[in-house]
PDB file of N, CA and C in Angstrom:
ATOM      1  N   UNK A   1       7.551   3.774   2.020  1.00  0.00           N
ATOM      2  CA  UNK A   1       6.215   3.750   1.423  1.00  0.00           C
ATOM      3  C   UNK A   1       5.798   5.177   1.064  1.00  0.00           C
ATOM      4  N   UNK A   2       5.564   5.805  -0.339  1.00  0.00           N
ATOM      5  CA  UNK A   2       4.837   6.881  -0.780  1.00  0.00           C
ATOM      6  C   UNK A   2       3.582   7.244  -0.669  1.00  0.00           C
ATOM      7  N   UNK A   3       3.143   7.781  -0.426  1.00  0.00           N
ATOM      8  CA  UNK A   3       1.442   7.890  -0.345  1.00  0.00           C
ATOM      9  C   UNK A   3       1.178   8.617  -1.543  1.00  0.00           C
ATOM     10  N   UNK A   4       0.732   8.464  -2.818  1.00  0.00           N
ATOM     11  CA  UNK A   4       0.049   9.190  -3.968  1.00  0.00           C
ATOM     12  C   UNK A   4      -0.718  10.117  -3.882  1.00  0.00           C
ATOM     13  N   UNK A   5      -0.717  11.836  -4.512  1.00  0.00           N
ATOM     14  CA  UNK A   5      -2.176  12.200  -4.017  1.00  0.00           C
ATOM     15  C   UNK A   5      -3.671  11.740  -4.485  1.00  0.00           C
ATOM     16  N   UNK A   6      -4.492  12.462  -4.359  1.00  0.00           N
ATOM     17  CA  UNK A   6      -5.506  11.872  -4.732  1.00  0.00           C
ATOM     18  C   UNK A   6      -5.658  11.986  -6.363  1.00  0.00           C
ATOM     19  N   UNK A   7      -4.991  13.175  -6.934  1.00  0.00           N
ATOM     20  CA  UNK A   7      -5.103  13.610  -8.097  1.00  0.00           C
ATOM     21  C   UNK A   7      -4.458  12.723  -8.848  1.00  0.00           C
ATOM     22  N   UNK A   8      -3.403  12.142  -8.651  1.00  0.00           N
ATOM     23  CA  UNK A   8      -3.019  10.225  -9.544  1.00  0.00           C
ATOM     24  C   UNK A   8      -4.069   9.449  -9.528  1.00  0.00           C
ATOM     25  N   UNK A   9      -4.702   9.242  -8.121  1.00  0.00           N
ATOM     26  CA  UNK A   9      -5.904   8.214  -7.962  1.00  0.00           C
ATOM     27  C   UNK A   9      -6.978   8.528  -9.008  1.00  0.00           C
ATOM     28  N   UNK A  10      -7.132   9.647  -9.242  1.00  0.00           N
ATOM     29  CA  UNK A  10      -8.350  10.594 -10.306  1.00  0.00           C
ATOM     30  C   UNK A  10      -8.115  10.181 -11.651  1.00  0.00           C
ATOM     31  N   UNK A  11      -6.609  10.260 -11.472  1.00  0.00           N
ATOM     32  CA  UNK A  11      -6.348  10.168 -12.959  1.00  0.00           C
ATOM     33  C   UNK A  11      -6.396   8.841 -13.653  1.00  0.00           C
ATOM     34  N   UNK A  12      -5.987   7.936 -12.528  1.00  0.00           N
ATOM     35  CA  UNK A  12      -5.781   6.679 -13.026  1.00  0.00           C
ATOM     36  C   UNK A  12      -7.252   6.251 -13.239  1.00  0.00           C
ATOM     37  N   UNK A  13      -8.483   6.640 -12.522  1.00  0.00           N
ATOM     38  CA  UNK A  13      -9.966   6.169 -12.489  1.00  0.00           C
ATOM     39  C   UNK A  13     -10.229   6.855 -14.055  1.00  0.00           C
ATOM     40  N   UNK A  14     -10.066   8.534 -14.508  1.00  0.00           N
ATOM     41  CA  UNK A  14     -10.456   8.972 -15.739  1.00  0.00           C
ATOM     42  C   UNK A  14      -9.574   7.882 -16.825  1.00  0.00           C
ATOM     43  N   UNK A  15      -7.913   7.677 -16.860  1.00  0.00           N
ATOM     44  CA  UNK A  15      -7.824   6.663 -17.577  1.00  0.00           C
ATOM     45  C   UNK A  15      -8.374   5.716 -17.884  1.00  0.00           C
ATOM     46  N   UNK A  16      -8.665   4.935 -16.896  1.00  0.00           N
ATOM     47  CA  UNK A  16      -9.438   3.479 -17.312  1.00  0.00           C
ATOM     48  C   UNK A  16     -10.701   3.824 -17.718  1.00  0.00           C
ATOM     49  N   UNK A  17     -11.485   4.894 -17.439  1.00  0.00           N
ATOM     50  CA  UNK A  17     -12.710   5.233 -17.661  1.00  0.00           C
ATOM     51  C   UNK A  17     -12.700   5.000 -19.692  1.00  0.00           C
ATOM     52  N   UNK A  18     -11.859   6.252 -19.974  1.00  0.00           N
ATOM     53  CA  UNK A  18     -11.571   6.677 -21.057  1.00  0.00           C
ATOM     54  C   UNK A  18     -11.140   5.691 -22.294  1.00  0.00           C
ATOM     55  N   UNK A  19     -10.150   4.454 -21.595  1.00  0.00           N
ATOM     56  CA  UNK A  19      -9.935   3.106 -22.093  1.00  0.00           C
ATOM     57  C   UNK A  19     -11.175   2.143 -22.365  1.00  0.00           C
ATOM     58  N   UNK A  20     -11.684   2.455 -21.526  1.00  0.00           N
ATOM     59  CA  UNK A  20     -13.512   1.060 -21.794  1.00  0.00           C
ATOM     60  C   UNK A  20     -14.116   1.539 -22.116  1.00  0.00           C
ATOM     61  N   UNK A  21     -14.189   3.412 -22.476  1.00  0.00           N
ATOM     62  CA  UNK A  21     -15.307   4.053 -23.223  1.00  0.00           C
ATOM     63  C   UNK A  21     -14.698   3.623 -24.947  1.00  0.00           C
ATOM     64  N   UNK A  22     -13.323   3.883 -24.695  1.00  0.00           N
ATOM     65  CA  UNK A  22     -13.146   3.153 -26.692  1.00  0.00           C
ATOM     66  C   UNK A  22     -13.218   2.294 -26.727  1.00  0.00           C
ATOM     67  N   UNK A  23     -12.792   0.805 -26.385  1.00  0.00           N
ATOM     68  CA  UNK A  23     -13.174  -0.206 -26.456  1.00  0.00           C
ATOM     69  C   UNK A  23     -14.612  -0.849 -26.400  1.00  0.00           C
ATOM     70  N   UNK A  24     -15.204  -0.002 -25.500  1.00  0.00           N
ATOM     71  CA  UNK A  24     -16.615  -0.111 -25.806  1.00  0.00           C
ATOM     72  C   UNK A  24     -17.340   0.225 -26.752  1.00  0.00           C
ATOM     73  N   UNK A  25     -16.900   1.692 -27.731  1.00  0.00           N
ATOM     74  CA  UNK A  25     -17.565   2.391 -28.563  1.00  0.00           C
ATOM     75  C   UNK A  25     -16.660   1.411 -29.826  1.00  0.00           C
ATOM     76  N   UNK A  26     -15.537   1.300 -29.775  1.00  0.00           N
ATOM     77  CA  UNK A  26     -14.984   0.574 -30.882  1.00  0.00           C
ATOM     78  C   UNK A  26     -15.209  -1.090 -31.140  1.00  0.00           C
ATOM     79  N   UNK A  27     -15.921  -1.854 -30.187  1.00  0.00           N
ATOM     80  CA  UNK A  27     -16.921  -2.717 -30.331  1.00  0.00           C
ATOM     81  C   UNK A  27     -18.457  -2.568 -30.622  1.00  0.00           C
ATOM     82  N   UNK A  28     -18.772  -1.900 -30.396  1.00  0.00           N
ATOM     83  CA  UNK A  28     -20.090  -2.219 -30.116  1.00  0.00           C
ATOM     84  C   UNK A  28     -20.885  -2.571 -31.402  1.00  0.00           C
ATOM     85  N   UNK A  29     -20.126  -2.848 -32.754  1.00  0.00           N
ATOM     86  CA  UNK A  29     -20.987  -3.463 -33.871  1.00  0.00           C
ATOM     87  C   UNK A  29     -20.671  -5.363 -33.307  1.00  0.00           C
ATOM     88  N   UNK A  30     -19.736  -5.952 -32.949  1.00  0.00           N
ATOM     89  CA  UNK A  30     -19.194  -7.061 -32.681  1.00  0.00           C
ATOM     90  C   UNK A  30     -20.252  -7.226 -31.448  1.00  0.00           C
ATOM     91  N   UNK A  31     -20.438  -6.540 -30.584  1.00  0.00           N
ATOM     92  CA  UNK A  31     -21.254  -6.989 -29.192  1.00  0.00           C
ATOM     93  C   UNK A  31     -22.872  -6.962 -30.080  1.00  0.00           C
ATOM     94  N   UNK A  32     -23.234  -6.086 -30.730  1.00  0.00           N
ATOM     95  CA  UNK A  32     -24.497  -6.328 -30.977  1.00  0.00           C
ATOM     96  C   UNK A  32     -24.217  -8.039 -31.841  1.00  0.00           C
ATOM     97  N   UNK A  33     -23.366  -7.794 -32.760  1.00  0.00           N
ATOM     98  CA  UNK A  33     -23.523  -9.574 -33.910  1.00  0.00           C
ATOM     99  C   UNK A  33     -23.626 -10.406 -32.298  1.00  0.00           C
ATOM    100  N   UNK A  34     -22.722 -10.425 -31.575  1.00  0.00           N
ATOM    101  CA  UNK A  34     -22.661 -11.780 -30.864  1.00  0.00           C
ATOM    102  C   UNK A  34     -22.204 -11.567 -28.998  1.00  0.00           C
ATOM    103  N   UNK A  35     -22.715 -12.768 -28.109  1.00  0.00           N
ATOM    104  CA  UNK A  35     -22.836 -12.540 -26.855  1.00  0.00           C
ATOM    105  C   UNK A  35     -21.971 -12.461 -26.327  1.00  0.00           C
ATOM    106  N   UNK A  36     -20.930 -13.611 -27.165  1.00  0.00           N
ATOM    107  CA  UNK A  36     -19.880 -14.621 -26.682  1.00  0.00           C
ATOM    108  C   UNK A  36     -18.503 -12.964 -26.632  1.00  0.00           C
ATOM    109  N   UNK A  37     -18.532 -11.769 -27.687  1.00  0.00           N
ATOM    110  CA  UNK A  37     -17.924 -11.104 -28.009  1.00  0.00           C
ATOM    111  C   UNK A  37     -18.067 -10.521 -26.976  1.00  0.00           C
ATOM    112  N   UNK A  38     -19.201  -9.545 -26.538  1.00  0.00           N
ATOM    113  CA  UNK A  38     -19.563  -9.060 -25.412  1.00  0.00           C
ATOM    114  C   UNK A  38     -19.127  -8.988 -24.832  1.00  0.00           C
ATOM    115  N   UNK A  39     -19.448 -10.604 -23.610  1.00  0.00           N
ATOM    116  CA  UNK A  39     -18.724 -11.024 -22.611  1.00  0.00           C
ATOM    117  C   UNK A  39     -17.389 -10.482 -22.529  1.00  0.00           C
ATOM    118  N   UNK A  40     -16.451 -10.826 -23.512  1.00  0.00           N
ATOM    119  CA  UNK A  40     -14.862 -11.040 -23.597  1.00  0.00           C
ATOM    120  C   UNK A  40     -14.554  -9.786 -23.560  1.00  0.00           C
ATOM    121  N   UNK A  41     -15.183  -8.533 -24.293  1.00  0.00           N
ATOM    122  CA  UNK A  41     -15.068  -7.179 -24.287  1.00  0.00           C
ATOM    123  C   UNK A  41     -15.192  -6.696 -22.722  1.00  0.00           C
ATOM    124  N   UNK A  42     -16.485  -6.934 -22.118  1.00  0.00           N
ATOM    125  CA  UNK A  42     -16.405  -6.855 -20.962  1.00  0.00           C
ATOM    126  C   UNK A  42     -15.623  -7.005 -19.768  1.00  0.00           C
ATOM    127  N   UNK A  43     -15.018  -8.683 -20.234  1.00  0.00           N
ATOM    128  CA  UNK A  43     -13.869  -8.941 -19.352  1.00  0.00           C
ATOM    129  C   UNK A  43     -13.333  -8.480 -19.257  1.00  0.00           C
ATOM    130  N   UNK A  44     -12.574  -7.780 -20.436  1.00  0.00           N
ATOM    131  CA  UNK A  44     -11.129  -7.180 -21.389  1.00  0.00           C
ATOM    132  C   UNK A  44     -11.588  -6.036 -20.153  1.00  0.00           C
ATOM    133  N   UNK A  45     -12.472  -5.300 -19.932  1.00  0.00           N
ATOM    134  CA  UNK A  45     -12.287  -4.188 -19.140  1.00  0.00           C
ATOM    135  C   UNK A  45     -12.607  -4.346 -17.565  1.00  0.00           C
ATOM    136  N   UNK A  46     -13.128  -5.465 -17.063  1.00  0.00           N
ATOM    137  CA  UNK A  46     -13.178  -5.150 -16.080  1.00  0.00           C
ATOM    138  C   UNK A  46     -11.191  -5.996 -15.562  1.00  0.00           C
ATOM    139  N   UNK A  47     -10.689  -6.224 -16.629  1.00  0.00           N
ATOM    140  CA  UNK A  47      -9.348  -6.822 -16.123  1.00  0.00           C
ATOM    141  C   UNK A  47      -8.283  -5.378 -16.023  1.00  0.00           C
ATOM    142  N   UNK A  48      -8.892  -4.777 -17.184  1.00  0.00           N
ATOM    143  CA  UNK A  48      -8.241  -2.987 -16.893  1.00  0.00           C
ATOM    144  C   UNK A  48      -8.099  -2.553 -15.829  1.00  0.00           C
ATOM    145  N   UNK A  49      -9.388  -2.270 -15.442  1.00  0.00           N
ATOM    146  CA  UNK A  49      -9.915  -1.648 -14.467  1.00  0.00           C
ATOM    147  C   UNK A  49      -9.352  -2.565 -13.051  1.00  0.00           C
ATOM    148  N   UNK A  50      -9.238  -3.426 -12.835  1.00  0.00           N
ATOM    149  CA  UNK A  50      -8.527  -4.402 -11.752  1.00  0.00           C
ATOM    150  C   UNK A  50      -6.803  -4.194 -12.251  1.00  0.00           C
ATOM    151  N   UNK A  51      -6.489  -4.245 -13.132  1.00  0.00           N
ATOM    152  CA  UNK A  51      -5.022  -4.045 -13.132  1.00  0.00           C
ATOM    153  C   UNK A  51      -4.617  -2.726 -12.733  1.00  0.00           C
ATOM    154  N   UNK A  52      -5.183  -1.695 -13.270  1.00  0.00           N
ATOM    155  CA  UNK A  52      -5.120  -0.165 -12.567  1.00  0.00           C
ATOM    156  C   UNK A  52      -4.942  -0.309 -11.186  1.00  0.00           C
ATOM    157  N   UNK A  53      -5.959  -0.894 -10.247  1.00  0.00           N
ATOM    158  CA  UNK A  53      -6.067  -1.266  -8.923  1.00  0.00           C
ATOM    159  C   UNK A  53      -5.003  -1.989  -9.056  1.00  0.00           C
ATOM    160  N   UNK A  54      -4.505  -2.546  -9.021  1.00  0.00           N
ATOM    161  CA  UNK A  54      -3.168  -3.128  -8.828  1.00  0.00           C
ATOM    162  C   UNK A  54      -2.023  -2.589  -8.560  1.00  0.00           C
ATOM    163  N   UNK A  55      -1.696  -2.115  -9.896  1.00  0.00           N
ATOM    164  CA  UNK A  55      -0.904  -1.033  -9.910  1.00  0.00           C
ATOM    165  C   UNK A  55      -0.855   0.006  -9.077  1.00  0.00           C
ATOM    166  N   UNK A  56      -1.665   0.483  -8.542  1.00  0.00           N
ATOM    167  CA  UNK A  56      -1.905   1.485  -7.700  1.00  0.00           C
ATOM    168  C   UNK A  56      -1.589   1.082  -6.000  1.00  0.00           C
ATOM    169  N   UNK A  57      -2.376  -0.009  -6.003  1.00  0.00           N
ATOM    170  CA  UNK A  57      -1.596  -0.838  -4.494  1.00  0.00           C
ATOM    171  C   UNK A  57      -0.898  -1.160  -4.175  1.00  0.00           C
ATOM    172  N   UNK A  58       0.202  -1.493  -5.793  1.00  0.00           N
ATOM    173  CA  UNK A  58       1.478  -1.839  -5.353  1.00  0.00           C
ATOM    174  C   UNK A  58       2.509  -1.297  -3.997  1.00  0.00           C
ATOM    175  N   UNK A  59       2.606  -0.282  -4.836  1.00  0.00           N
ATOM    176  CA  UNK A  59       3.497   1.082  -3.714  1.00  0.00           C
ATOM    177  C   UNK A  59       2.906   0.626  -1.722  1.00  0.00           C
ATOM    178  N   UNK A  60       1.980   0.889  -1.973  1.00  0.00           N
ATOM    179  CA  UNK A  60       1.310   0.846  -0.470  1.00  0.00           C
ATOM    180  C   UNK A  60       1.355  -0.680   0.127  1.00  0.00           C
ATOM    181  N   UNK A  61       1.224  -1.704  -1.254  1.00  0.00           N
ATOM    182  CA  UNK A  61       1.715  -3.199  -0.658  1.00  0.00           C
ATOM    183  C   UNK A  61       2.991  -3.495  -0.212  1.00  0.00           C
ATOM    184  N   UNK A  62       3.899  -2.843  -0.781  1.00  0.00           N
ATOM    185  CA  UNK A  62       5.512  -3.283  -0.563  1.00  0.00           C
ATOM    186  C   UNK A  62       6.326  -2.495   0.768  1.00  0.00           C
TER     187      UNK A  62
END
């Protein structure tokens, strides 16, 4: 089992950060037309943001 430093953990949080800030900014004419878009945009990132966590636990799960 590896232990990561914290500075991967950083990085992987500024990644995903950086990922739902474009997706967010590169929606946001589609989220204003409609709710239903929104939502799904939203999802789309909080599934990022949970797969990152994933990925990251792996190592320490196995």
């Amino acid at each position: 089992m590896m232990e990561f430093p914290m500075a991967f953990s950083n990085l992987y949080l500024l990644l995903a950060v950086c990922v739902a800030g474009v997706i967010g900014l590169a929606s946001a004419p589609l989220v204003i037309r409609g709710a239903r878009v929104g939502i799904r945009v939203l999802l789309t990132i909080i599934g990022v943001l949970i797969g990152l966590l994933v990925l990251e636990a792996l190592p320490v799960l196995t």
